[in-house]
Protein backbone atom coordinates (compact mmCIF):
# COMPACT_ATOMS: atom_id res chain seq x y z
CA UNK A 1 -9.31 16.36 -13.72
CA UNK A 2 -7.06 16.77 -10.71
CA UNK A 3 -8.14 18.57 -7.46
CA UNK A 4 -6.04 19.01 -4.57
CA UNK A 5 -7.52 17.19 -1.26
CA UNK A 6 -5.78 17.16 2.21
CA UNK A 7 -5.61 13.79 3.57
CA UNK A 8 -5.88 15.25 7.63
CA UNK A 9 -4.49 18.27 9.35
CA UNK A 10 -0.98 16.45 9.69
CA UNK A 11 -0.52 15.14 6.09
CA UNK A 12 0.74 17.58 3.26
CA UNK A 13 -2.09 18.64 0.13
CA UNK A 14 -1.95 16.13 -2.39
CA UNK A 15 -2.72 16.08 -5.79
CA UNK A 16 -5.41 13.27 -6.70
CA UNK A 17 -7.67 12.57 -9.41
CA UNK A 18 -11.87 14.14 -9.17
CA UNK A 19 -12.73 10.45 -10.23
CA UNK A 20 -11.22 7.10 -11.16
CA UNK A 21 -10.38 7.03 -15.04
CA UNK A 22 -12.41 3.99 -16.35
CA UNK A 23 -10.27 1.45 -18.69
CA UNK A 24 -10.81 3.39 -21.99
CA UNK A 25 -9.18 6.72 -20.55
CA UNK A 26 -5.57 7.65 -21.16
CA UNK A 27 -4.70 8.08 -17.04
CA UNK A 28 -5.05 4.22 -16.82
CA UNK A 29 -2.31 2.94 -14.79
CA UNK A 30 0.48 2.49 -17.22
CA UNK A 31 1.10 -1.19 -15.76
CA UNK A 32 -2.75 -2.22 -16.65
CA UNK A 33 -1.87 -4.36 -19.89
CA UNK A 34 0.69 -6.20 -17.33
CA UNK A 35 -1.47 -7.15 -14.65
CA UNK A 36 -5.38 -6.47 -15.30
CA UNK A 37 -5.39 -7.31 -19.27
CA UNK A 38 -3.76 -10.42 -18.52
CA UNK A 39 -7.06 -11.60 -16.74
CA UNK A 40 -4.58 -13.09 -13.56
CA UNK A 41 -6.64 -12.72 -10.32
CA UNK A 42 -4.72 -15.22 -8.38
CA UNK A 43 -6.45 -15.16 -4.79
CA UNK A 44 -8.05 -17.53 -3.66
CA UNK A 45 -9.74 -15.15 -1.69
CA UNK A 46 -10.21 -11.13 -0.88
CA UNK A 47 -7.94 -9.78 0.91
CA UNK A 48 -8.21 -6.52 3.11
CA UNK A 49 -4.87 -4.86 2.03
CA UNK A 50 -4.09 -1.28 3.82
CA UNK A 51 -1.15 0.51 1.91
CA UNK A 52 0.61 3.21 3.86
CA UNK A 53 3.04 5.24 1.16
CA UNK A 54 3.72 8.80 1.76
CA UNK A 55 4.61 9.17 -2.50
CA UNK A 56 1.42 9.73 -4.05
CA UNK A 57 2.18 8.13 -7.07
CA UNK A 58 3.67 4.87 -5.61
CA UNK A 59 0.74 4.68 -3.85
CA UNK A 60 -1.87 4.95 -6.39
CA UNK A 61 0.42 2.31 -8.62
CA UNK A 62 0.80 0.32 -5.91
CA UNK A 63 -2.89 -0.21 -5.21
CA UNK A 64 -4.23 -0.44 -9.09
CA UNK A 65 -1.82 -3.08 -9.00
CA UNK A 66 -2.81 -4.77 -5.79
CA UNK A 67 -6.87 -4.32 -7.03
CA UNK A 68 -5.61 -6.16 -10.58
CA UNK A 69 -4.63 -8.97 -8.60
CA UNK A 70 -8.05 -9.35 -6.40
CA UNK A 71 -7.04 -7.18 -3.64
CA UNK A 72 -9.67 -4.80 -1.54
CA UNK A 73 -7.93 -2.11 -0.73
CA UNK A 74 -9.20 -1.09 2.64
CA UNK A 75 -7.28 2.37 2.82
CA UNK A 76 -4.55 4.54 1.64
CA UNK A 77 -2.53 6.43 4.19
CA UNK A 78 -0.15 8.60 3.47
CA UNK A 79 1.40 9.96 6.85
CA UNK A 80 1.59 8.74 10.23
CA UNK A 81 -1.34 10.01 11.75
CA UNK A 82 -3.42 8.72 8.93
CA UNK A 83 -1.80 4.99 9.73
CA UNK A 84 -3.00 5.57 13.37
CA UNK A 85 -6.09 6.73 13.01
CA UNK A 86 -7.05 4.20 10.00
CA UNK A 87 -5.59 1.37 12.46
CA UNK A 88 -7.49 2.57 15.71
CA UNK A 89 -10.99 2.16 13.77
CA UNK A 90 -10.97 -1.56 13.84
CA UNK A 91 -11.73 -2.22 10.21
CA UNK A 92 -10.75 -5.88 8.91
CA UNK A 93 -7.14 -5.35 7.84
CA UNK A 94 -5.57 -8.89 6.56
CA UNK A 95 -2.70 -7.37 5.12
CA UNK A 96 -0.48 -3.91 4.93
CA UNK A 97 1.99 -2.86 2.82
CA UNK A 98 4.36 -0.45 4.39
CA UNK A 99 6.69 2.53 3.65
CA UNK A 100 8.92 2.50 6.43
CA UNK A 101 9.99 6.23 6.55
CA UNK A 102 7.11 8.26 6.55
CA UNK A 103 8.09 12.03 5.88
CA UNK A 104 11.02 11.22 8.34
CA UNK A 105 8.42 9.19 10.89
CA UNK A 106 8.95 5.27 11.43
CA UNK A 107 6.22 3.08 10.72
CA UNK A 108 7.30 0.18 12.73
CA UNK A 109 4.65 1.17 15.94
CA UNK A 110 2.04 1.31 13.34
CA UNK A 111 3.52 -2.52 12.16
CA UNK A 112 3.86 -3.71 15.42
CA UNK A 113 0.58 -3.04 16.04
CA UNK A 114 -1.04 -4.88 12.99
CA UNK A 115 0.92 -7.63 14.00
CA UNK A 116 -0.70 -7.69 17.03
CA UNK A 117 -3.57 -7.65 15.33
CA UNK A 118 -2.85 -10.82 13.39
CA UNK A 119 -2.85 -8.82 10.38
CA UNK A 120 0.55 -9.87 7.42
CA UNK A 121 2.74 -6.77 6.74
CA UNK A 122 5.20 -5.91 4.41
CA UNK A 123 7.62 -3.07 4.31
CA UNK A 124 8.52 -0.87 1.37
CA UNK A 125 11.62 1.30 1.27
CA UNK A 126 13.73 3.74 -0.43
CA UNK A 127 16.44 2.22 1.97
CA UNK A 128 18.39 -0.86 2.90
CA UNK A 129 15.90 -3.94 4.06
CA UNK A 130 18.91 -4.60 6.28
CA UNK A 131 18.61 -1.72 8.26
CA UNK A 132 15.33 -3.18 9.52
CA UNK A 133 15.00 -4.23 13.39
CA UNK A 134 15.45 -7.35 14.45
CA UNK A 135 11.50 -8.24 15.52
CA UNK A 136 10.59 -7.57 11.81
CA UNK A 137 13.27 -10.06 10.70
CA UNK A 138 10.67 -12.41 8.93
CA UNK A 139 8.76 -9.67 7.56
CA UNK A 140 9.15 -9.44 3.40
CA UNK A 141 10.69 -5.84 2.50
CA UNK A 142 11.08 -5.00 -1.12
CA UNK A 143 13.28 -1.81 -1.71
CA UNK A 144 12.19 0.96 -4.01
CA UNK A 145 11.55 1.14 -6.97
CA UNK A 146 9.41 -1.30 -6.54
CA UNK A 147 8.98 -4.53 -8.51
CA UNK A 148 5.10 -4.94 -8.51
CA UNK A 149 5.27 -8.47 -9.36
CA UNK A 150 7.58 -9.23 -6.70
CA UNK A 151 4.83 -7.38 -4.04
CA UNK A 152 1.80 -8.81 -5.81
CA UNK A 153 3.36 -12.05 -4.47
CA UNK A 154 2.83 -11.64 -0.81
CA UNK A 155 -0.72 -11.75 -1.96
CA UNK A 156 -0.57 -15.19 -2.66
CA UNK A 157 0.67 -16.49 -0.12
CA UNK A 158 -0.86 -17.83 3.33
């Protein structure tokens, strides 16, 4: 059942589903038998991942995949203003994943301050990692389309 839910006043309607399908429906992620079936939960602890995608579908991939793996996704932005406003009320973030152009709006104040923060980012694009600015040079970037297993990585590390 989808319903159509605006995510604020500055974000675009979105299509999303009434309720999550539970592992039996069809609308499972189509990646579950890669990561969930296989049983791998490779953290050694929870981590606090915010995922800031403005494609809907990315998005909700990107996090089943992320939640297979052990992660607690903290919050899905999809704009922007979302990003600010889910950054400005101090929940535990330990980790962000990234899309860099946000309906034609950078994403790097929103990085720069989760860095500040302490929090680990990673960017996500549609573009050329190259193109990113110096200060973000150690940050991983992983171009679209997106190679889950390659993200899921960052996970693991410290």
């Amino acid at each position: 059942m989808l319903e159509t839910v605006t995510l604020s006043s500055s974000a675009r309607a979105l299509p999303m589903l009434a309720a999550w399908p539970d592992r039996e429906s069809a609308m499972w992620p189509r990646f579950h038998s890669t990561y969930a079936a296989s049983g791998r939960r490779g953290l050694r602890k929870e981590l606090n991942v915010l995922v800031v995608e403005d494609d809907y579908i990315i998005m909700m991939d990107l996090c089943a995949a992320l939640r297979a793996e052990g992660a607690r996704i903290v919050g899905q932005c999809g704009s922007l203003a979302d990003s600010w406003d889910f950054v400005g009320s101090g929940g535990t973030i330990d980790l962000a994943v990234l899309d860099i152009n946000l309906r034609g709006e950078k994403v790097y104040p929103v990085a720069d301050a989760l860095l500040r923060r302490g929090a680990r980012i990673a960017f996500v694009t549609g573009y050329d990692c190259s193109a990113l600015p110096s200060r973000f040079a150690d940050v991983p970037c992983f171009e679209k389309p997106l190679a889950f297993t390659s993200v899921i990585k960052i996970l693991k590390t410290d």
